[in-house]
Protein backbone atom coordinates (compact mmCIF):
# COMPACT_ATOMS: atom_id res chain seq x y z
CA UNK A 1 0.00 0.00 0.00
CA UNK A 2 2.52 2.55 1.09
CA UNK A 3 4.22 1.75 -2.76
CA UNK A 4 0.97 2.56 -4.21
CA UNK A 5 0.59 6.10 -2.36
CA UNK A 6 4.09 6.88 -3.26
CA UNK A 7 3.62 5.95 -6.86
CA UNK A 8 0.23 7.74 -6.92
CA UNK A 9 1.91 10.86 -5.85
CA UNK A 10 5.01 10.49 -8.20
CA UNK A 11 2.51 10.34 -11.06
CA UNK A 12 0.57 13.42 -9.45
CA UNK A 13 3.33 15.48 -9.52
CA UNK A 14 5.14 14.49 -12.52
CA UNK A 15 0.86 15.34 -14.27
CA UNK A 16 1.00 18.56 -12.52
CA UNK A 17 4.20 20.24 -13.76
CA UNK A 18 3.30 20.91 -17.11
CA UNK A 19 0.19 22.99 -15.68
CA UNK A 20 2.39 24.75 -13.35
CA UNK A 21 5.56 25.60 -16.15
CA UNK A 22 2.38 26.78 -18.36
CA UNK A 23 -0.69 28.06 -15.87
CA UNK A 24 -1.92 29.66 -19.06
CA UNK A 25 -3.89 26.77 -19.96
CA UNK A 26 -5.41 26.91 -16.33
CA UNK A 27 -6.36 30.75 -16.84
CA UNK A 28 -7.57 30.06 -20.47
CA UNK A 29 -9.94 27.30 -19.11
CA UNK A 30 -11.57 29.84 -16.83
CA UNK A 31 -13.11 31.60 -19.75
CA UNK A 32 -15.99 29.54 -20.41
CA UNK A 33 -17.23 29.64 -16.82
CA UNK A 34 -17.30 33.26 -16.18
CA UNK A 35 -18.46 34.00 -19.78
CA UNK A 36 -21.46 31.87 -18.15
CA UNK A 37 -21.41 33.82 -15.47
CA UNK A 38 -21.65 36.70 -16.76
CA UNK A 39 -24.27 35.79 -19.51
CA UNK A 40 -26.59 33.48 -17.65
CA UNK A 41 -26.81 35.06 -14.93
CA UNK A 42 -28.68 37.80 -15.35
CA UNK A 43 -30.83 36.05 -17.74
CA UNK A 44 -31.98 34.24 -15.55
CA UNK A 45 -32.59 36.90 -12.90
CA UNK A 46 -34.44 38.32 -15.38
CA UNK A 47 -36.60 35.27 -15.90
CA UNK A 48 -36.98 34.90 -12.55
CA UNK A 49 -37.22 38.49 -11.42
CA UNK A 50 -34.50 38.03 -8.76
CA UNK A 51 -32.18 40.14 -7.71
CA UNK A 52 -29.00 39.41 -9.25
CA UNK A 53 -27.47 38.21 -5.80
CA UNK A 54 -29.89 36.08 -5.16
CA UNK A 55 -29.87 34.27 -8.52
CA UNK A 56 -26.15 33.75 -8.22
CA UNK A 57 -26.80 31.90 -5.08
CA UNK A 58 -28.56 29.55 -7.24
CA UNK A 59 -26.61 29.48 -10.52
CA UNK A 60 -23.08 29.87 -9.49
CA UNK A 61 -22.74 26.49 -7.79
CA UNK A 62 -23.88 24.66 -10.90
CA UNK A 63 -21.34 26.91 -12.93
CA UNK A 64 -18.63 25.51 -11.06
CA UNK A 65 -20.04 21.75 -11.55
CA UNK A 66 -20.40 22.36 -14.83
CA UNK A 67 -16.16 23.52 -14.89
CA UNK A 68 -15.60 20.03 -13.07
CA UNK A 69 -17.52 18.27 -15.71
CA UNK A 70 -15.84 19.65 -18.76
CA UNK A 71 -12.63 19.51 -17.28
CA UNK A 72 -12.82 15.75 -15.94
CA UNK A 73 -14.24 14.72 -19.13
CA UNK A 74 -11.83 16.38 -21.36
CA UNK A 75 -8.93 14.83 -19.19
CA UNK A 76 -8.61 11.51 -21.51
CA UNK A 77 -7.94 13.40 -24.80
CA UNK A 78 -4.58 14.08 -22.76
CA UNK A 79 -3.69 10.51 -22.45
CA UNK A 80 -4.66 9.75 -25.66
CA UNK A 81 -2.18 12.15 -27.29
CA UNK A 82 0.39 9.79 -25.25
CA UNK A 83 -0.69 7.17 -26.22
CA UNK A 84 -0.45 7.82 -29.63
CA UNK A 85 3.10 9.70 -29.19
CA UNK A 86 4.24 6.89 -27.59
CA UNK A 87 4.68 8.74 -24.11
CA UNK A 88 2.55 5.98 -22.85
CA UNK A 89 4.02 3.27 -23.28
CA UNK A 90 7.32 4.35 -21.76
CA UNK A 91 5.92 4.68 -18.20
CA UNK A 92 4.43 1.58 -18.51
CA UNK A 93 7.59 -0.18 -18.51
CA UNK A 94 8.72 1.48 -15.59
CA UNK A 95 8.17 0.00 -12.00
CA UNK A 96 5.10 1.84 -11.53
CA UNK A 97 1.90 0.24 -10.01
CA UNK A 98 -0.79 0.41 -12.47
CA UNK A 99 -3.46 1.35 -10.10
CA UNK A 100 -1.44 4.33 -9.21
CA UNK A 101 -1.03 5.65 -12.99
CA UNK A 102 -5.06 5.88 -13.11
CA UNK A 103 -5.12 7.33 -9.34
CA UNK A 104 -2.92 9.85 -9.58
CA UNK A 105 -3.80 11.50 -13.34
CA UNK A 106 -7.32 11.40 -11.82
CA UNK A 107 -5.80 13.43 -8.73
CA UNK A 108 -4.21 15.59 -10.98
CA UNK A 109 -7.44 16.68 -12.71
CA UNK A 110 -9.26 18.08 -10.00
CA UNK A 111 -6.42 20.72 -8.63
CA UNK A 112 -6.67 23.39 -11.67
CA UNK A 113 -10.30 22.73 -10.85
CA UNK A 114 -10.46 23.50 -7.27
CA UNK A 115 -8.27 26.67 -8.25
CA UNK A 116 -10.81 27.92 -11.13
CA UNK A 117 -13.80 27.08 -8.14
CA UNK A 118 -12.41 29.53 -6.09
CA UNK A 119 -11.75 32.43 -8.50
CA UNK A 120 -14.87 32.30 -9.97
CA UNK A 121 -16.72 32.34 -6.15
CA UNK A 122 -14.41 35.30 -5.83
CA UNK A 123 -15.95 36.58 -8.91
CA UNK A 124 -19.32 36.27 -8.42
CA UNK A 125 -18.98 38.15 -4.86
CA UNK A 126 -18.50 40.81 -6.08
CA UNK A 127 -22.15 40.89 -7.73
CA UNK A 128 -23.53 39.78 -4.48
CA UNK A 129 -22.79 35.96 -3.99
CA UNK A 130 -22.37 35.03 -0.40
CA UNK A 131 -20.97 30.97 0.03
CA UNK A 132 -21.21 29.32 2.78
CA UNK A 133 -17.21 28.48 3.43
CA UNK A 134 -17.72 25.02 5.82
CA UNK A 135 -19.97 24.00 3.12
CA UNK A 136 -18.04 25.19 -0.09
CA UNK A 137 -15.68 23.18 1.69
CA UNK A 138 -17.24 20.19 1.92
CA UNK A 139 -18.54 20.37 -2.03
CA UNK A 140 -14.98 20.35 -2.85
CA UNK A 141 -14.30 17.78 -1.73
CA UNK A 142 -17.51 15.79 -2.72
CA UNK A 143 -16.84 17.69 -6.48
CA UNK A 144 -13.41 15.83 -6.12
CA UNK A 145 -14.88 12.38 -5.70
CA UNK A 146 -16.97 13.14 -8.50
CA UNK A 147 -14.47 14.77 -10.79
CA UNK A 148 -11.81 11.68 -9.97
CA UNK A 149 -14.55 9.03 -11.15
CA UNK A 150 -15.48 10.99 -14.47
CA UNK A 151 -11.76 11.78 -14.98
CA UNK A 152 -11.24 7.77 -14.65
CA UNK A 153 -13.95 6.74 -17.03
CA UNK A 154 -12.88 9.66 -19.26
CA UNK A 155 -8.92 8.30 -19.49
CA UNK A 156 -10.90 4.50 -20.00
CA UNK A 157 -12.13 5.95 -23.24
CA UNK A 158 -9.17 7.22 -24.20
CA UNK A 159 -7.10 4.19 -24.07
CA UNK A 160 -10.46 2.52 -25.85
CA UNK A 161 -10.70 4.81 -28.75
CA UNK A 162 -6.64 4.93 -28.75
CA UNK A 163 -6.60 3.51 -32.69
CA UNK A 164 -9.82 5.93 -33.63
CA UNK A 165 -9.85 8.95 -31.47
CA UNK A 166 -12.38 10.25 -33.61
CA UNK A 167 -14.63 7.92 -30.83
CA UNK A 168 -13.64 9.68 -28.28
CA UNK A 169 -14.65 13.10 -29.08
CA UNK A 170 -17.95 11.64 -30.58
CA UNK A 171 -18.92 9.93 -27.65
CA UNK A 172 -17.94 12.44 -25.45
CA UNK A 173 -19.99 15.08 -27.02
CA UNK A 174 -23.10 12.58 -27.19
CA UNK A 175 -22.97 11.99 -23.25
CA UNK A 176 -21.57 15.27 -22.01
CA UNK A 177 -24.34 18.01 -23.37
CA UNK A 178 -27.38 16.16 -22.38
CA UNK A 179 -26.00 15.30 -19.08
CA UNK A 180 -25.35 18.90 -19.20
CA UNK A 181 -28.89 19.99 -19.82
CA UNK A 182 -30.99 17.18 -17.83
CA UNK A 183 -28.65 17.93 -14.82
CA UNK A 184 -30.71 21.79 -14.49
CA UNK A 185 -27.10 23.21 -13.46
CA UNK A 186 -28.22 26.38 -15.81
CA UNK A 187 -31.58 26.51 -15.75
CA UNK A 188 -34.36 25.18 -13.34
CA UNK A 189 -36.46 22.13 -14.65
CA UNK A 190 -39.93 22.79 -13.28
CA UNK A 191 -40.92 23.78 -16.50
CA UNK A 192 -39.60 21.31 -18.85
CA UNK A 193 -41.35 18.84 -20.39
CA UNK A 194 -42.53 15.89 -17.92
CA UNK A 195 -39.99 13.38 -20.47
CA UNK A 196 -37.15 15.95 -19.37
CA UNK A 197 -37.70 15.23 -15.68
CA UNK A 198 -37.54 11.93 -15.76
CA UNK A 199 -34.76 11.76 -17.53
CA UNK A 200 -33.15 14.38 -14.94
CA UNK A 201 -34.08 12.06 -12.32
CA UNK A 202 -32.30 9.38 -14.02
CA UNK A 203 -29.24 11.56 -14.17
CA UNK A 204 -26.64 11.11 -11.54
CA UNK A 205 -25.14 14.65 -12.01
CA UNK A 206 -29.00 15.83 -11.07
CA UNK A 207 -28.03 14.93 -7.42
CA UNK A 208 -24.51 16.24 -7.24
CA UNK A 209 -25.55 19.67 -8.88
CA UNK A 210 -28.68 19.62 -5.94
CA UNK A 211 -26.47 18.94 -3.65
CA UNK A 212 -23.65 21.46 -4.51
CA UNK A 213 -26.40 24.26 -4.20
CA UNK A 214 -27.69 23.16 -0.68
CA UNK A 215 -23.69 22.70 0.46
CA UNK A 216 -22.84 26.54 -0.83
CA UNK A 217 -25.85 27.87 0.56
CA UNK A 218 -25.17 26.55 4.26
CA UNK A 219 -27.67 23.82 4.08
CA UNK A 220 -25.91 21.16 5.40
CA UNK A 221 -28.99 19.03 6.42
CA UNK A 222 -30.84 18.60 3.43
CA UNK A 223 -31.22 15.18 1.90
CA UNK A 224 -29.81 16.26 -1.43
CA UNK A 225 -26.13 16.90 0.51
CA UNK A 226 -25.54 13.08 0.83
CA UNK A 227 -27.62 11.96 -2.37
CA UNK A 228 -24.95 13.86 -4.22
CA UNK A 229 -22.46 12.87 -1.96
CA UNK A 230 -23.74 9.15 -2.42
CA UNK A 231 -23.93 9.52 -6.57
CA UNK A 232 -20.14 11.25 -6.29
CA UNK A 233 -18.72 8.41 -4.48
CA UNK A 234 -20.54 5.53 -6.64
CA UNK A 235 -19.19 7.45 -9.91
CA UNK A 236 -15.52 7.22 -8.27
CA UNK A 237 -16.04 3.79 -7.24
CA UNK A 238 -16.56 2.88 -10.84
CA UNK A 239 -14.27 5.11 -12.38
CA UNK A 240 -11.43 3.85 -10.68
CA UNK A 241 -12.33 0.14 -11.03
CA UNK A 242 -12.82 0.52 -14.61
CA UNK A 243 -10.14 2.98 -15.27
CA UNK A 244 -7.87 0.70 -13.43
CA UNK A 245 -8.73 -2.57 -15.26
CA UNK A 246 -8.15 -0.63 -18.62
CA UNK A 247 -4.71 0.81 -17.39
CA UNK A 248 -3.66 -2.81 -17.00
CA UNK A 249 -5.01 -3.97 -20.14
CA UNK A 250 -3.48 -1.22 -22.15
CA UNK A 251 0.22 -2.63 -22.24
């Protein structure tokens, strides 16, 4: 065990100093979520006839889910380019335990994420937005558990799709929009069509995004806090098994 934490953080570090020789990439990743930010949200104070404040305490949380998803789902496209290079396969004949290859890229995903969470809370209090820091806190972390299992499956497909990575970016962009949309991290549900709700209630993220908004807004208590925390976990639970399995297979 204590070779596998070791390992895990080798490959954690050795993932995280191209971000930190080049934190462009982390800064031009921040764009999409504040031009949401800055779009969405009053639209939908508008819609709603909130004060702009108040609809941030709604919307902002979901922005910053919807930063983890992109950016954990995005994260296999990286190994693919290794894999293809050739990068790849030179780790894997080092004495590196498979497991922690999968762990720690997975680990490595969510820290430019936690980073972009907490400039665009800074952001959006400027317009108003008041967290709740013990349970901003505690989403990070459950965002983490989430963001490590979708970053798993997400390096599964690209070691799957390795010989056509055309299939990566087509499933991808099947799975990641309507998750997107059915999850009601932009904009509420209540008046979609009854199909769209069930299918929302069929959607994993649903609960994390629910539970993200109850966590910033100091509502620890609610029974959406540990359904998303529940759905997080389960998604890292099979993430890592199946990420791990296809690590091993991909010698």
């Amino acid at each position: 065990m204590s070779t596998v934490v070791t390992d895990t953080r080798n490959v954690l570090v050795r993932e995280l100093w191209p971000v930190l020789r080049d934190p462009f990439s982390v800064i031009f990743s921040l764009l999409q979520p504040l031009v949401f930010l800055a779009f969405f949200g009053p639209l939908l104070s508008g819609m709603t006839g909130l004060p702009l404040a108040e609809s941030f305490q709604w919307f902002v949380p979901g922005i910053i889910v919807m930063s983890t998803l992109f950016g954990t789902a995005m994260a296999g496209s990286n190994l693919l380019f290794e894999l293809q290079s050739g990068s790849h396969e030179r780790m894997l004949v080092t004495p590196v335990a498979r497991s922690a290859l999968m762990v720690g890229r997975a680990l490595k995903e969510m820290v430019p994420l936690a980073v972009q969470a907490v400039v665009i809370t800074l952001v959006a209090a400027i317009f108003g937005f008041r967290p709740h820091l013990p349970g901003m806190a505690l989403g990070l972390v459950v965002l983490a558990a989430f963001g490590i299992g979708l970053g798993a499956l997400s390096y599964s497909l690209g070691i799957a799709a390795r010989e056509r990575d055309w299939m990566f970016w087509a499933v991808q962009q099947a799975l990641i929009f309507p998750l997107m949309i059915l999850s009601g991290m932009l904009l509420p549900l209540e008046a979609a069509p009854r199909w769209m709700q069930v299918l929302s209630q069929l959607n994993p993220l649903t609960y994390l995004v629910e539970a993200e908004r109850a966590l910033f807004n100091g509502q620890l208590t609610e029974p959406a806090v540990w359904q998303g925390a529940l759905a997080a976990v389960v998604l890292a639970a099979v993430g890592l098994t199946v990420g791990i399995r296809m690590m091993r297979r991909s010698i």
